[in-house]
Protein backbone atom coordinates (compact mmCIF):
# COMPACT_ATOMS: atom_id res chain seq x y z
CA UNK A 1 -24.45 -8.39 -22.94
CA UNK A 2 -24.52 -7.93 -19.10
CA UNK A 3 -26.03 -5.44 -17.01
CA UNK A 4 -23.48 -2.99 -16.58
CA UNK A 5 -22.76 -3.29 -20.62
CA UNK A 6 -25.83 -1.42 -21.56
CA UNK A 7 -25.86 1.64 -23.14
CA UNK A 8 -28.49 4.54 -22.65
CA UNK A 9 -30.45 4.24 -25.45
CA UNK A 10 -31.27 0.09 -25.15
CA UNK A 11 -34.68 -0.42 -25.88
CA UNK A 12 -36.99 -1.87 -22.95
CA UNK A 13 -39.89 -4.59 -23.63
CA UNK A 14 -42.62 -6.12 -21.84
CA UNK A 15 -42.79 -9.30 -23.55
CA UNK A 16 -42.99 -8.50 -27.43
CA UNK A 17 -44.01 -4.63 -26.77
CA UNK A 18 -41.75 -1.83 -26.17
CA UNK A 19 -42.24 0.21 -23.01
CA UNK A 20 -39.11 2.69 -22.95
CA UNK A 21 -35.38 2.80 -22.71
CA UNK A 22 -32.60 2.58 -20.74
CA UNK A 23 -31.21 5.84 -19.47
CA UNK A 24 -28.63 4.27 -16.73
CA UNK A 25 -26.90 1.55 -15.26
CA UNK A 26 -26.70 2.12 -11.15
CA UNK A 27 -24.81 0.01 -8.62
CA UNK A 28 -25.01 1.24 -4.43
CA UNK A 29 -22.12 2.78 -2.51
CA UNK A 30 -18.78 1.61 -3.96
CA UNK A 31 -20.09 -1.70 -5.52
CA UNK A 32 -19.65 -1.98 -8.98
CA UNK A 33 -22.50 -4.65 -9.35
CA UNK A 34 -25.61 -3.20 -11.23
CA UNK A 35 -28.71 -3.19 -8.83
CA UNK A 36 -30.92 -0.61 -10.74
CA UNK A 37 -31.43 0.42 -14.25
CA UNK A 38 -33.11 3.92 -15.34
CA UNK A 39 -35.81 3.67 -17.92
CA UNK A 40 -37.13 6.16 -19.91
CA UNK A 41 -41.15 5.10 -19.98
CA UNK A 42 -42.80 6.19 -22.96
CA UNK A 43 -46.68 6.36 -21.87
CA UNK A 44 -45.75 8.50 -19.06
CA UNK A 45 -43.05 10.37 -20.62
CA UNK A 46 -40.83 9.66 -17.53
CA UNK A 47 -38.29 8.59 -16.34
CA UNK A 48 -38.53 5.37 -13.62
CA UNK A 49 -36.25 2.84 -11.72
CA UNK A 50 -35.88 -0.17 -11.82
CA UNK A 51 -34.57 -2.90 -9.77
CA UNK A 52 -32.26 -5.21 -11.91
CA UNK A 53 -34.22 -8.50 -10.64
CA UNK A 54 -36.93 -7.31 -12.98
CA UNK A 55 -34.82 -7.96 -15.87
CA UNK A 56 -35.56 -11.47 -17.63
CA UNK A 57 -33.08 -11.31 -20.30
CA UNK A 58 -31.16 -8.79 -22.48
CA UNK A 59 -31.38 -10.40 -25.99
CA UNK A 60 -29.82 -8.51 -29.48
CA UNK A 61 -33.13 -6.25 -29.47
CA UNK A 62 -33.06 -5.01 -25.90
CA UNK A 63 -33.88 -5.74 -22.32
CA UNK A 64 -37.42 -8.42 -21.19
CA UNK A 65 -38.48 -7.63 -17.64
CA UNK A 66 -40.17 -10.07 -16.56
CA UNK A 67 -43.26 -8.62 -15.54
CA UNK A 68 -46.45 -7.65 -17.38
CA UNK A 69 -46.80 -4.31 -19.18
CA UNK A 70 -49.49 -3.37 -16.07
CA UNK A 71 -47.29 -4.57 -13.73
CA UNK A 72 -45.00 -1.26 -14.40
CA UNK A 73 -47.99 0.87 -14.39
CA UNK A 74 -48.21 2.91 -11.30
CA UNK A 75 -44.00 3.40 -11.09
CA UNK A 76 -43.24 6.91 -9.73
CA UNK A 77 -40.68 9.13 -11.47
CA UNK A 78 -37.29 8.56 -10.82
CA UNK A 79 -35.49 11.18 -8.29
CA UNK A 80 -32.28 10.92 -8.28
CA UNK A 81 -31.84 12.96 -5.00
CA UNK A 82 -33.80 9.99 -3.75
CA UNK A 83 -30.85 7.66 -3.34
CA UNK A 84 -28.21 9.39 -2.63
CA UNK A 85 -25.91 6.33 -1.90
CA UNK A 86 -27.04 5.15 -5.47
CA UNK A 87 -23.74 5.95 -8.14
CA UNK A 88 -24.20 5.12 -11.94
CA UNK A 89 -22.31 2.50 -13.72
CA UNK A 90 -23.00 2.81 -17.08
């Protein structure tokens, strides 16, 4: 699957654990290219964004970022009145 083929729902892993979910797919302005993906985190019960470079891979059981489990620790909650040049995909 590619980016802008996930569905909300996708399960979200740092390496073997699972963090969250993917809520949405989000490209800027007009672009159709997928530079942010909305995750549903479960230890915070929130929902956070994330930049699509911090994807690793998308295998048959979800999305790898790349990072560490800690690395995501401190994300704020996702507003999307925030960006509001940012337009969802998927």
């Amino acid at each position: 699957k590619h980016l802008e083929e996930l569905d909300p729902g996708t399960p979200v892993f740092c390496q073997e654990q699972q963090v969250g979910e993917v809520r949405g797919v989000f490209g800027i302005g007009e672009s159709r290219m997928p530079e942010y993906l909305s995750v549903y985190w479960s230890s915070s019960s929130t929902e956070v964004l994330l930049a699509t470079d911090e994807v690793l891979s998308i295998q048959s059981s979800g999305v790898i970022l790349q990072s560490s489990y800690q690395a995501y620790s401190d994300l704020p909650p996702f507003d999307p009145a925030s960006r509001p040049t940012m337009r969802r995909l998927r």
